[in-house]
C-alpha atoms as a PDB file:
ATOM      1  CA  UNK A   1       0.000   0.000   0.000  1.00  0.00           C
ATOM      2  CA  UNK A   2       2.695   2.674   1.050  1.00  0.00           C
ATOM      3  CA  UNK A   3       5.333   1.155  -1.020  1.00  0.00           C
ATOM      4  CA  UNK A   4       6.696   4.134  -3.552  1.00  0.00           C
ATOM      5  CA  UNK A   5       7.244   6.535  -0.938  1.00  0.00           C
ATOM      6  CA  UNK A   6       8.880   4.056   1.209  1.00  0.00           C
ATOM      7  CA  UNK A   7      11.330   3.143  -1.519  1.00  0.00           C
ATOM      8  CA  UNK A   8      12.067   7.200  -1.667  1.00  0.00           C
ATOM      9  CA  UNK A   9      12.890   6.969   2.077  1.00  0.00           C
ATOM     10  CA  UNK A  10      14.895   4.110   2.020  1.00  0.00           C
ATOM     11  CA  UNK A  11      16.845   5.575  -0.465  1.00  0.00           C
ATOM     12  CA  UNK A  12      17.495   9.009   0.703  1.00  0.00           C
ATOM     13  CA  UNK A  13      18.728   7.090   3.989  1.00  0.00           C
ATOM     14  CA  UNK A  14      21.042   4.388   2.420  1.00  0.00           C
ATOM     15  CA  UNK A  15      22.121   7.323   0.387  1.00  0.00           C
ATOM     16  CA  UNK A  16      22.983   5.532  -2.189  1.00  0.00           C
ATOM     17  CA  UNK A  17      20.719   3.641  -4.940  1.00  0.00           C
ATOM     18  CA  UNK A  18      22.980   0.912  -5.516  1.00  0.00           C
ATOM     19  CA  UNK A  19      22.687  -0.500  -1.362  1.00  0.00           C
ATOM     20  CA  UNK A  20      18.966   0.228  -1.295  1.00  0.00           C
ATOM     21  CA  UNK A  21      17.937  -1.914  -4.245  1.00  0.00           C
ATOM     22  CA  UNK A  22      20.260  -4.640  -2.166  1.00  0.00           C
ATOM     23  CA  UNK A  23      17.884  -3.708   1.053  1.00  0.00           C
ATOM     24  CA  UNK A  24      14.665  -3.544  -0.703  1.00  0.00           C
ATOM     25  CA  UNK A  25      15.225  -6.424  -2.783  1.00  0.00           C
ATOM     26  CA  UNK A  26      13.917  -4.157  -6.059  1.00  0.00           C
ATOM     27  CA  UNK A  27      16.463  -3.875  -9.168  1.00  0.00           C
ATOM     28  CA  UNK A  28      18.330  -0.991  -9.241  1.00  0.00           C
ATOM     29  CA  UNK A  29      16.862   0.344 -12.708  1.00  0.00           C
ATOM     30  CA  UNK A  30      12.627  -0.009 -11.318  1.00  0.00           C
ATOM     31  CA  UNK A  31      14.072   2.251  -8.276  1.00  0.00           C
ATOM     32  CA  UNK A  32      15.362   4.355 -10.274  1.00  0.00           C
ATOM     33  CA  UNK A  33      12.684   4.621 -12.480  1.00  0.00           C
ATOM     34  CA  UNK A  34      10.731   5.112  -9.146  1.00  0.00           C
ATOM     35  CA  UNK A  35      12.515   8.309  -8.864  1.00  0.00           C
ATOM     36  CA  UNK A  36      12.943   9.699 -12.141  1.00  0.00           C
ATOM     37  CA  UNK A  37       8.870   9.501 -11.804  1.00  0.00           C
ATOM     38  CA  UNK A  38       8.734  11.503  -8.541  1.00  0.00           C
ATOM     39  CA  UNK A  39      10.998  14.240  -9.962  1.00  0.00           C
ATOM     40  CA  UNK A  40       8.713  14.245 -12.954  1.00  0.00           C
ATOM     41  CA  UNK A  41       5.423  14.764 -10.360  1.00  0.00           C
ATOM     42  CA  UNK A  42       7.799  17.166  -8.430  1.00  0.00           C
ATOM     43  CA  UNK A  43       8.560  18.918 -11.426  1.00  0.00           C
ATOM     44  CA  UNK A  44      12.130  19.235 -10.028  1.00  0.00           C
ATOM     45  CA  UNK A  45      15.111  17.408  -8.810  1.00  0.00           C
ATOM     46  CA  UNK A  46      15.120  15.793  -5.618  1.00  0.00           C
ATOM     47  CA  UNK A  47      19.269  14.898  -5.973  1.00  0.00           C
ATOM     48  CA  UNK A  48      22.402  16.279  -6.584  1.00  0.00           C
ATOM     49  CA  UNK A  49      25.040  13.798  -7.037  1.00  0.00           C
ATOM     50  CA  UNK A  50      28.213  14.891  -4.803  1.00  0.00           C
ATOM     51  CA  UNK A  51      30.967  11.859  -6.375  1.00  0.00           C
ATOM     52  CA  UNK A  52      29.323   8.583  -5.137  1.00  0.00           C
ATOM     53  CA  UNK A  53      26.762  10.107  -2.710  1.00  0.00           C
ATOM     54  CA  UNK A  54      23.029  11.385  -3.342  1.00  0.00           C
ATOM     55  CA  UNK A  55      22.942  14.716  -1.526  1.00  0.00           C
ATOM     56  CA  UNK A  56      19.308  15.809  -1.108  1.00  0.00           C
ATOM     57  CA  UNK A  57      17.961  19.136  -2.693  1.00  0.00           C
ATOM     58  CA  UNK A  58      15.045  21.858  -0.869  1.00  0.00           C
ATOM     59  CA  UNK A  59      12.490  19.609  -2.840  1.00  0.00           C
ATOM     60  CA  UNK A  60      14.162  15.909  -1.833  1.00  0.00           C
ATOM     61  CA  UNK A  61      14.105  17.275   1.755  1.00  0.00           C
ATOM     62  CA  UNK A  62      10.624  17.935   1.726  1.00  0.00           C
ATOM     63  CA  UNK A  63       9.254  14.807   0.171  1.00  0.00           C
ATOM     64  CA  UNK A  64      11.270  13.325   2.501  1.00  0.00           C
ATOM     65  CA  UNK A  65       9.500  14.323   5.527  1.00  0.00           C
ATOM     66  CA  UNK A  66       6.320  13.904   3.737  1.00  0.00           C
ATOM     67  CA  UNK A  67       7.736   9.995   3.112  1.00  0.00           C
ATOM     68  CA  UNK A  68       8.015   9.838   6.936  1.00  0.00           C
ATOM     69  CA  UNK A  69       4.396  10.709   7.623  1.00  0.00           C
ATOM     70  CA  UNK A  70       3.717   8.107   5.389  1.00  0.00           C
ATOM     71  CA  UNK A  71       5.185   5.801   7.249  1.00  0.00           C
ATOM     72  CA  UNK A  72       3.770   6.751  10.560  1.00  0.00           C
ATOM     73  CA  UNK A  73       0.207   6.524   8.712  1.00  0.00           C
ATOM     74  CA  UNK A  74       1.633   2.890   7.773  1.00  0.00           C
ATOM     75  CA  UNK A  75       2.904   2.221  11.376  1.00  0.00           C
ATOM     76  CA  UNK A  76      -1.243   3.129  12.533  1.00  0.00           C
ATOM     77  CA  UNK A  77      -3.208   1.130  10.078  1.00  0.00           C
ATOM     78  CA  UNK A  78      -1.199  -1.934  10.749  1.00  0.00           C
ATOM     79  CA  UNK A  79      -1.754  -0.898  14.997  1.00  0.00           C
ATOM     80  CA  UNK A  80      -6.053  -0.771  13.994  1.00  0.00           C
ATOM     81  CA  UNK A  81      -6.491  -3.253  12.200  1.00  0.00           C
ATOM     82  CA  UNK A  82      -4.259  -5.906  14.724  1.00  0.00           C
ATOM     83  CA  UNK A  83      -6.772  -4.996  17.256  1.00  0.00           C
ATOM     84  CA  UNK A  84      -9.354  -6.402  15.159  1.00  0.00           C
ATOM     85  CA  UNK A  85      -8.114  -9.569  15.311  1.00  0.00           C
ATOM     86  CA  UNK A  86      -9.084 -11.752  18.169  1.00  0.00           C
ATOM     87  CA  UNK A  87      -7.525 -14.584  18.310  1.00  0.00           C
ATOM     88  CA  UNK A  88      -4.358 -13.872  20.329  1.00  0.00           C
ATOM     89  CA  UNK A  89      -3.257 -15.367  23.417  1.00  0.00           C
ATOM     90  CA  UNK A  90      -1.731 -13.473  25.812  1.00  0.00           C
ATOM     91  CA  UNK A  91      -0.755  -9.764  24.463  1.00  0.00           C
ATOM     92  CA  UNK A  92       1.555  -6.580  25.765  1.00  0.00           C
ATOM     93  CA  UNK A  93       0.774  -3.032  24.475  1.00  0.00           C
ATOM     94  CA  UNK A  94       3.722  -0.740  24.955  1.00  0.00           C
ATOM     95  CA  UNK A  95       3.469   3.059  24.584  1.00  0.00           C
ATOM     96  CA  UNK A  96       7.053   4.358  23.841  1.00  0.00           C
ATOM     97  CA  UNK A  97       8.835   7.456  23.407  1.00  0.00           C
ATOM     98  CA  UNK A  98       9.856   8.105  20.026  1.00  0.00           C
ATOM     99  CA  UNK A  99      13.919   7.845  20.202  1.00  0.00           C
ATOM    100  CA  UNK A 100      13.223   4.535  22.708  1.00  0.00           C
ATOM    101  CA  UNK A 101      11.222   2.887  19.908  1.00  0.00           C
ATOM    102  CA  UNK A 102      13.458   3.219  17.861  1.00  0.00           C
ATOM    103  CA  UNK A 103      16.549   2.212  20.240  1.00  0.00           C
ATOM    104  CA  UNK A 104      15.972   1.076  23.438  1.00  0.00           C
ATOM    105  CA  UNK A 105      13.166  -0.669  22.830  1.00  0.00           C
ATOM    106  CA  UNK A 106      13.731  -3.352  20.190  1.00  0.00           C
ATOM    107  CA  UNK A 107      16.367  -4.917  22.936  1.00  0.00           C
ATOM    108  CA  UNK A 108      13.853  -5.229  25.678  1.00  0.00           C
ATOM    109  CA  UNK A 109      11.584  -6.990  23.255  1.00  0.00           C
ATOM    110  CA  UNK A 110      13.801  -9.251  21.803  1.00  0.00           C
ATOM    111  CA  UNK A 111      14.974 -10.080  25.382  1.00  0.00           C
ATOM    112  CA  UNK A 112      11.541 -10.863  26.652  1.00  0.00           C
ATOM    113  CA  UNK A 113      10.264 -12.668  23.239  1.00  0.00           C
ATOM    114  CA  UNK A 114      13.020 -15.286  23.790  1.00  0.00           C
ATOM    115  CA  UNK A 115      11.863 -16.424  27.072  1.00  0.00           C
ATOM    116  CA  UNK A 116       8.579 -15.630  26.723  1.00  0.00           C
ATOM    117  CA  UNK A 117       7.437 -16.341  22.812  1.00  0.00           C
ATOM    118  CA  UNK A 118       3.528 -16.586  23.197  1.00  0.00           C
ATOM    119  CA  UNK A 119       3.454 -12.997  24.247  1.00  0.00           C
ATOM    120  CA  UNK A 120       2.273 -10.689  21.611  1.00  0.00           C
ATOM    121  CA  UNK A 121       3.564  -7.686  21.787  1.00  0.00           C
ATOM    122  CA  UNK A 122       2.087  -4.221  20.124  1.00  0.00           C
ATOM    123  CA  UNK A 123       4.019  -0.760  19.987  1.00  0.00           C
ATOM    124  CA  UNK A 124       2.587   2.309  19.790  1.00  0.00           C
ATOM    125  CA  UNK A 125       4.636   5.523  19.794  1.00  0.00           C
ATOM    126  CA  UNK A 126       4.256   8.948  21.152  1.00  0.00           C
ATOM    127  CA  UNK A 127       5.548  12.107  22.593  1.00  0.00           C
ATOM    128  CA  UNK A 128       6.416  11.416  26.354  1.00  0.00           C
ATOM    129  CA  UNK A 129       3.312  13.439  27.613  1.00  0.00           C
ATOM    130  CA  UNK A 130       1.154  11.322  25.280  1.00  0.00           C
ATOM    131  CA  UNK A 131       2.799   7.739  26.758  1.00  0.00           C
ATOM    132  CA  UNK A 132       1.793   9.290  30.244  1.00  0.00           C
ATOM    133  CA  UNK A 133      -1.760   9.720  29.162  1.00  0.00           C
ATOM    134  CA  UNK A 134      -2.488   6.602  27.068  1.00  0.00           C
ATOM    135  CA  UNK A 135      -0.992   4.380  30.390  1.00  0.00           C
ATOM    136  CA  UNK A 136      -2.892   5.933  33.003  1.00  0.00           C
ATOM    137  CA  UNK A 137      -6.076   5.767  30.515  1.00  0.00           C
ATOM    138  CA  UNK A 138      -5.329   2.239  30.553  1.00  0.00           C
ATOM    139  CA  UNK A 139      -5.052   2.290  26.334  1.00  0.00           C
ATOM    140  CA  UNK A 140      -1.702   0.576  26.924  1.00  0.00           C
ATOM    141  CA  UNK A 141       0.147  -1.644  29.215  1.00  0.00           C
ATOM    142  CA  UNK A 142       2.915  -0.399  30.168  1.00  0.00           C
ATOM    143  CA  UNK A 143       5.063   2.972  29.150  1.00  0.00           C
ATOM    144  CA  UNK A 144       8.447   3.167  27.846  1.00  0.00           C
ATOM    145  CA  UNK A 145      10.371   7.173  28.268  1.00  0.00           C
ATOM    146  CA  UNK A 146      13.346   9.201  28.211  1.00  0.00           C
ATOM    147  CA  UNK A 147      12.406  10.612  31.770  1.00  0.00           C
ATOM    148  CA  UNK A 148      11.420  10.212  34.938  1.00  0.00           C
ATOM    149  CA  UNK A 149       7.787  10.444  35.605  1.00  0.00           C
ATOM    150  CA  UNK A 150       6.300  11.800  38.927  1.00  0.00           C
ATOM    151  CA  UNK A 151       2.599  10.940  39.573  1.00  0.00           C
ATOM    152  CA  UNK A 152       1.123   9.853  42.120  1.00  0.00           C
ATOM    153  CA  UNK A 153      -1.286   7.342  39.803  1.00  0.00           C
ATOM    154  CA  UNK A 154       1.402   5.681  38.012  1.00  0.00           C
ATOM    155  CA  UNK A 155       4.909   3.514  39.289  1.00  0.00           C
ATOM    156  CA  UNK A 156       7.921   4.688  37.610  1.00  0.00           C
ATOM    157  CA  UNK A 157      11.296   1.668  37.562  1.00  0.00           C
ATOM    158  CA  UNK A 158      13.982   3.498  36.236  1.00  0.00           C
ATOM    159  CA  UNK A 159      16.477   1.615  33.846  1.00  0.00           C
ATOM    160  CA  UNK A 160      19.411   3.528  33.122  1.00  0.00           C
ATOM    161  CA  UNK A 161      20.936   7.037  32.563  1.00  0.00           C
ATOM    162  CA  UNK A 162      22.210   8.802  29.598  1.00  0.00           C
ATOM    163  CA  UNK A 163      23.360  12.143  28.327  1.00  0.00           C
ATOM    164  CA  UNK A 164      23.418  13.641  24.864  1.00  0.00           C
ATOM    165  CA  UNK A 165      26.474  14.193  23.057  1.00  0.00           C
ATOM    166  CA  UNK A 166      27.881  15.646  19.611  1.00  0.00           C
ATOM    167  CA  UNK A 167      27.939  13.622  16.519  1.00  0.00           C
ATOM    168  CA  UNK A 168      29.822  14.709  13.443  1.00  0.00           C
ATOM    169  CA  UNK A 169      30.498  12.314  10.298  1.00  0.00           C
ATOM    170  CA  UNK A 170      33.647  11.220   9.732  1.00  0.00           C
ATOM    171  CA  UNK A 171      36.206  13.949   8.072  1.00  0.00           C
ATOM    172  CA  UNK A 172      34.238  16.787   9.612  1.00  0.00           C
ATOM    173  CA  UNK A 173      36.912  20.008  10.692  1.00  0.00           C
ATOM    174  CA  UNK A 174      35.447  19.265  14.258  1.00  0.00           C
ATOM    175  CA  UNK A 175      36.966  15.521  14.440  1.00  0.00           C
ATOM    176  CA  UNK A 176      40.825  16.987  13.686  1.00  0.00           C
ATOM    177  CA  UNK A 177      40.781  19.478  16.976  1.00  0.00           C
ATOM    178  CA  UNK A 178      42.552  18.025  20.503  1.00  0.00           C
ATOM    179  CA  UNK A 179      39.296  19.113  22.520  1.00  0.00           C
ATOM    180  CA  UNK A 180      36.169  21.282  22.034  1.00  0.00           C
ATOM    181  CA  UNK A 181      34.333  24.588  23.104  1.00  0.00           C
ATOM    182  CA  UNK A 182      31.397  25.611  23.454  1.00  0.00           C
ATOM    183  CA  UNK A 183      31.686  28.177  20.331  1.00  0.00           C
ATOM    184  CA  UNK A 184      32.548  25.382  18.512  1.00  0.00           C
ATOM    185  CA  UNK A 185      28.865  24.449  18.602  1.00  0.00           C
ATOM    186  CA  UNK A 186      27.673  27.763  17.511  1.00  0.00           C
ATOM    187  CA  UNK A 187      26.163  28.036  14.154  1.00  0.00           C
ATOM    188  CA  UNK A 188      27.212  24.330  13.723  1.00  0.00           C
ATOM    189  CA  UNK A 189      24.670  23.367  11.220  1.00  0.00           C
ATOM    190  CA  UNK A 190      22.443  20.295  12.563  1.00  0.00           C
ATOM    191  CA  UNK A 191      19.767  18.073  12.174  1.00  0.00           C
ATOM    192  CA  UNK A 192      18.019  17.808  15.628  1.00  0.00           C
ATOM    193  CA  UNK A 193      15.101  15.849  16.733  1.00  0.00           C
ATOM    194  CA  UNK A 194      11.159  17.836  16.074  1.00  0.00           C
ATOM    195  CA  UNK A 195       9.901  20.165  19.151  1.00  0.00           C
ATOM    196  CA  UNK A 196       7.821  18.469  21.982  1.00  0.00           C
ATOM    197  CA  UNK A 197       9.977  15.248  22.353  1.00  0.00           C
ATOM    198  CA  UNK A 198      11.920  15.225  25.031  1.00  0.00           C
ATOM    199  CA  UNK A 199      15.358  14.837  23.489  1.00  0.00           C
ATOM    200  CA  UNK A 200      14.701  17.922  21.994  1.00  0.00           C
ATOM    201  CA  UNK A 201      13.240  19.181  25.209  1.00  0.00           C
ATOM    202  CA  UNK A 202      16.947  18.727  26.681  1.00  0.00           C
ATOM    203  CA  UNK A 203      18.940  20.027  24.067  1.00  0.00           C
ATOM    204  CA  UNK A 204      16.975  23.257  23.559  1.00  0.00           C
ATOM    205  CA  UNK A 205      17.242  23.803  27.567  1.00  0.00           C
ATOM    206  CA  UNK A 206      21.077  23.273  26.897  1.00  0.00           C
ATOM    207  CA  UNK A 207      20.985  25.875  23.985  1.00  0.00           C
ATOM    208  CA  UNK A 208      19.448  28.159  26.388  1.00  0.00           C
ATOM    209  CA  UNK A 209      21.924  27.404  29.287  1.00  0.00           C
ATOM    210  CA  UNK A 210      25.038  28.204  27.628  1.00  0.00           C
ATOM    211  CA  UNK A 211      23.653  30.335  25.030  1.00  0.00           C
ATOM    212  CA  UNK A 212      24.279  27.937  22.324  1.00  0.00           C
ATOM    213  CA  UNK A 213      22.810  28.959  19.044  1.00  0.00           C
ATOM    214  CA  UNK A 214      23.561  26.566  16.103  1.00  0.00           C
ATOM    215  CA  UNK A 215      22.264  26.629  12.767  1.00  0.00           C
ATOM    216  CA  UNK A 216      19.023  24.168  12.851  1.00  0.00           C
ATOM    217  CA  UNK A 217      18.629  22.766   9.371  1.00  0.00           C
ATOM    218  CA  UNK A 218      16.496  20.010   9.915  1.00  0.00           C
ATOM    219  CA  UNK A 219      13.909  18.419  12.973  1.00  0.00           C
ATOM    220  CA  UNK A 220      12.996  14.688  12.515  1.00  0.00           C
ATOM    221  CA  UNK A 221      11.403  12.667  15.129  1.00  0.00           C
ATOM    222  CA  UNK A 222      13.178   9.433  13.072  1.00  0.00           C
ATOM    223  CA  UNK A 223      16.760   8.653  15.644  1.00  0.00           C
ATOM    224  CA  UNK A 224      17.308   6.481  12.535  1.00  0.00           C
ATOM    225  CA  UNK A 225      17.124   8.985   9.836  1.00  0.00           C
ATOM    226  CA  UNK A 226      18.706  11.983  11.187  1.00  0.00           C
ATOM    227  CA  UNK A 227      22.134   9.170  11.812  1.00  0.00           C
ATOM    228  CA  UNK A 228      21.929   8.696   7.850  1.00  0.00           C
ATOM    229  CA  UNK A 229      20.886  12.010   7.163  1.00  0.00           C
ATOM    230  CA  UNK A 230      23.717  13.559   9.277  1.00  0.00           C
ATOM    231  CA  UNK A 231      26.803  12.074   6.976  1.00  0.00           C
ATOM    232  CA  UNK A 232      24.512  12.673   3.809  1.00  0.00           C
ATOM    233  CA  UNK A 233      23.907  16.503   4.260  1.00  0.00           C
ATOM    234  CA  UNK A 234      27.219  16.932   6.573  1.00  0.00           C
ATOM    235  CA  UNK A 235      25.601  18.287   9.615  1.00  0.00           C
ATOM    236  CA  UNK A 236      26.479  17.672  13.315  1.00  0.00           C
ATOM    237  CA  UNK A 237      23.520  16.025  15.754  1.00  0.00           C
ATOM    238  CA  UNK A 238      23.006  15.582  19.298  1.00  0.00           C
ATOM    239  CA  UNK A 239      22.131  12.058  20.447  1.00  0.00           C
ATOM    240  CA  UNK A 240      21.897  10.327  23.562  1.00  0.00           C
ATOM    241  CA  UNK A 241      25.199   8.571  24.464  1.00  0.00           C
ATOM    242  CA  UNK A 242      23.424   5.298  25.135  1.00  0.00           C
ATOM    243  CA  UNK A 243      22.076   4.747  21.391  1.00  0.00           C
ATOM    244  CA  UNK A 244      25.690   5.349  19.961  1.00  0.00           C
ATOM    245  CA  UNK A 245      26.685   2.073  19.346  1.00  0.00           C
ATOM    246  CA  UNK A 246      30.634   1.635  17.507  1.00  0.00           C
ATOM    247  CA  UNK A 247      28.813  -0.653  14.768  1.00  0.00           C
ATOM    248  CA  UNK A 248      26.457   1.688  14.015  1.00  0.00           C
ATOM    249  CA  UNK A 249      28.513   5.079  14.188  1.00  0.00           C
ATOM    250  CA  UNK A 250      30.731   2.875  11.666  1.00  0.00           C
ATOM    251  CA  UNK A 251      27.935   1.696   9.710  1.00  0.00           C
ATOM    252  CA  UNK A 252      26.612   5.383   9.482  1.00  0.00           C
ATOM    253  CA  UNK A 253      30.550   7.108   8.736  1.00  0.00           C
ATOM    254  CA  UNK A 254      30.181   8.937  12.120  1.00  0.00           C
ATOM    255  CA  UNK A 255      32.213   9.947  14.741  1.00  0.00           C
ATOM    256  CA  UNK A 256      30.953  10.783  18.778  1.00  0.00           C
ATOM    257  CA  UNK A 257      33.096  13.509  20.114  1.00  0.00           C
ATOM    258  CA  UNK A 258      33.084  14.472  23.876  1.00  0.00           C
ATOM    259  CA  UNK A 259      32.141  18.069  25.210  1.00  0.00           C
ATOM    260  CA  UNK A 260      32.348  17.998  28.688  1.00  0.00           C
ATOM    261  CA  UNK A 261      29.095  20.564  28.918  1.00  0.00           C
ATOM    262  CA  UNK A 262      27.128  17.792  27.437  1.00  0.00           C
ATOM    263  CA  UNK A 263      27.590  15.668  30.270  1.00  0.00           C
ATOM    264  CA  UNK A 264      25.029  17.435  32.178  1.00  0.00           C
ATOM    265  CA  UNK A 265      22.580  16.710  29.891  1.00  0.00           C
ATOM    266  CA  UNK A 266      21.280  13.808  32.295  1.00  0.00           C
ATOM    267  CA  UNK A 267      18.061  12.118  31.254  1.00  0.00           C
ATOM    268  CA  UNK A 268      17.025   8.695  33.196  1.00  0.00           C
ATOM    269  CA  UNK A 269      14.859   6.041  31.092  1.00  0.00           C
ATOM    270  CA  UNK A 270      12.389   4.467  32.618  1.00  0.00           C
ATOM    271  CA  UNK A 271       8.896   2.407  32.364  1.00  0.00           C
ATOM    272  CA  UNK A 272       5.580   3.549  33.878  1.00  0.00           C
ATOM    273  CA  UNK A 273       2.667   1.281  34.449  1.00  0.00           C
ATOM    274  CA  UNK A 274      -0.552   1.384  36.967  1.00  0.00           C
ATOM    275  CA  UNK A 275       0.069  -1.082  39.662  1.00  0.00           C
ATOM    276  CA  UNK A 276      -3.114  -1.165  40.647  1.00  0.00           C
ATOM    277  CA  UNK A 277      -4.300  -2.168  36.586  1.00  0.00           C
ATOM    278  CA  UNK A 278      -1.043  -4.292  36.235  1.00  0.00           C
ATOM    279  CA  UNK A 279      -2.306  -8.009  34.924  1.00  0.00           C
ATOM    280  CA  UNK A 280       1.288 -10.733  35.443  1.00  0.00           C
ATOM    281  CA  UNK A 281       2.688 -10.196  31.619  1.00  0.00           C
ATOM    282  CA  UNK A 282       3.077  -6.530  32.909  1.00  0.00           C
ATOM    283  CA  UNK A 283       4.951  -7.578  36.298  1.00  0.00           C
ATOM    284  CA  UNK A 284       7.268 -10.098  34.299  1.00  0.00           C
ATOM    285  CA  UNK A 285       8.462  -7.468  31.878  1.00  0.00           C
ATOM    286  CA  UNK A 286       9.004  -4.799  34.395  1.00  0.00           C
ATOM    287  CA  UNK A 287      11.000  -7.785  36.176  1.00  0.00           C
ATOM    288  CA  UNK A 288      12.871  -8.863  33.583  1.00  0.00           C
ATOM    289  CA  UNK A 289      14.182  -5.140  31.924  1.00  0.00           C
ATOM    290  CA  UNK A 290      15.561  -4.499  35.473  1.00  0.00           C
ATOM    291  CA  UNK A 291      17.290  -7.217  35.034  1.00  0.00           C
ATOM    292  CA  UNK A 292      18.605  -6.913  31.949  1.00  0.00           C
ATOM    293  CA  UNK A 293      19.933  -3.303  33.332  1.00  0.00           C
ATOM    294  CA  UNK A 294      20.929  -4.755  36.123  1.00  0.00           C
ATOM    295  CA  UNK A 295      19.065  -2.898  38.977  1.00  0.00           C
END
């Protein structure tokens, strides 16, 4: 159903046409045809070809973003229609946090899957404010968040901390200095994550703190399209330490530098259920994510 806009994404964010064909399993010349067809609806280019790399244009930016509400639209249709069906057996809905979705998340599930398989589990994503609301309406089971939730209704288990931290690709003029400043930030172009999440949240209250003011070219609420978007349009990010993984920096072309002002940027992850709504699926995935973090 959402396939040609997909393909778009997938390509802007593999940056390349040659390893997205390999990923989508589509020949190289239909995905390209794919494109020259957009351009021709566009009525513009949506590329520039920098040597090997596609470097997006105003007009590949914006059908970009407009391929990533497509995808969210995807992500909902398949959530309504699975609660149609019923005929599952025992079933976990977890509200998450947009950037733990996407990171934390997956790891928890796979974790709990392997012990327990006959658990189906449904994700449904949100702004942190909106996970807070859909657990203590009881619309999902338990709440996954970059943050630390005090209310009096709900339990709050915290996992583990993090802090943000700079992210440059590789060859950027920041990676050759011994150590950086704070002015080295300023009007730094970046690609940041949208308003209201609370990644963003953090980072804006560090802007404000040291009067940091860089040049904001982008705000995606996709932690794994601004990593391929970062190397493609050679911006800088800032991403929580804990999602920085070596093979995926690697994978990506990107380097994590250290500014000791970033340490502050302290944000605790954490789940949030009712205990007084809990049912035992709920109690053995709380148990078993504190164990996996050992606390």
């Amino acid at each position: 159903m959402f396939s040609r806009l997909y393909h778009y994404a997938v390509i802007v964010e593999q940056q390349s046409l040659n390893r997205a064909s390999r990923l989508l399993n589509v020949s190289q010349p239909a995905l390209s045809r794919q494109l020259q067809t957009l351009e021709s609806e566009a009525g513009m280019a949506l590329f520039e070809r920098v040597g090997k790399r596609l470097h997006l244009t105003p007009a590949g930016h914006l059908l970009y973003q407009l391929a990533l509400e497509e995808q969210r639209l995807e992500r909902r249709y398949h959530q309504e229609f699975a609660k149609l069906d019923s005929t599952r057996r025992s079933t976990l809905t977890i509200g998450a946090s947009l950037t733990t979705l996407q990171s934390t998340l997956p790891d928890l599930i796979t974790h709990f899957t392997n012990t327990e398989p006959e658990t189906d589990i449904t994700a449904v994503t949100g702004k942190t404010h909106e996970i807070v609301g859909l657990v203590k309406n009881r619309k999902v089971d338990i709440g996954l968040v970059a943050s630390q939730i005090k209310d009096a209704a709900l339990k709050c288990v915290p996992l583990f901390d993090d802090h943000l931290c700079l992210v440059v690709p590789k060859g950027h003029d920041l990676t050759a200095k011994p150590s950086l400043e704070l002015h080295d930030v300023t009007g730094l172009p970046m690609i940041l994550f949208s308003k209201g999440t609370w990644y963003r949240i953090l980072t804006d209250e560090w802007f404000q703190r040291y009067g940091v003011k860089p040049e904001i070219k982008m705000e995606i609420d996709s932690f794994e399209a601004i990593l391929r978007l970062v190397s493609t349009c050679h911006t800088a990010t800032l991403l929580p330490r804990s999602y920085l993984r070596p093979l995926m920096l690697e994978d990506n072309e990107l380097v994590r530098l250290d500014l000791q002002e970033l340490k502050k940027t302290i944000r605790t992850t954490s789940l949030i259920y009712d205990e007084s709504q809990t049912h035992e699926v709920v109690q053995r995935f709380v148990q078993q994510a504190r164990l996996y973090y050992s606390i």
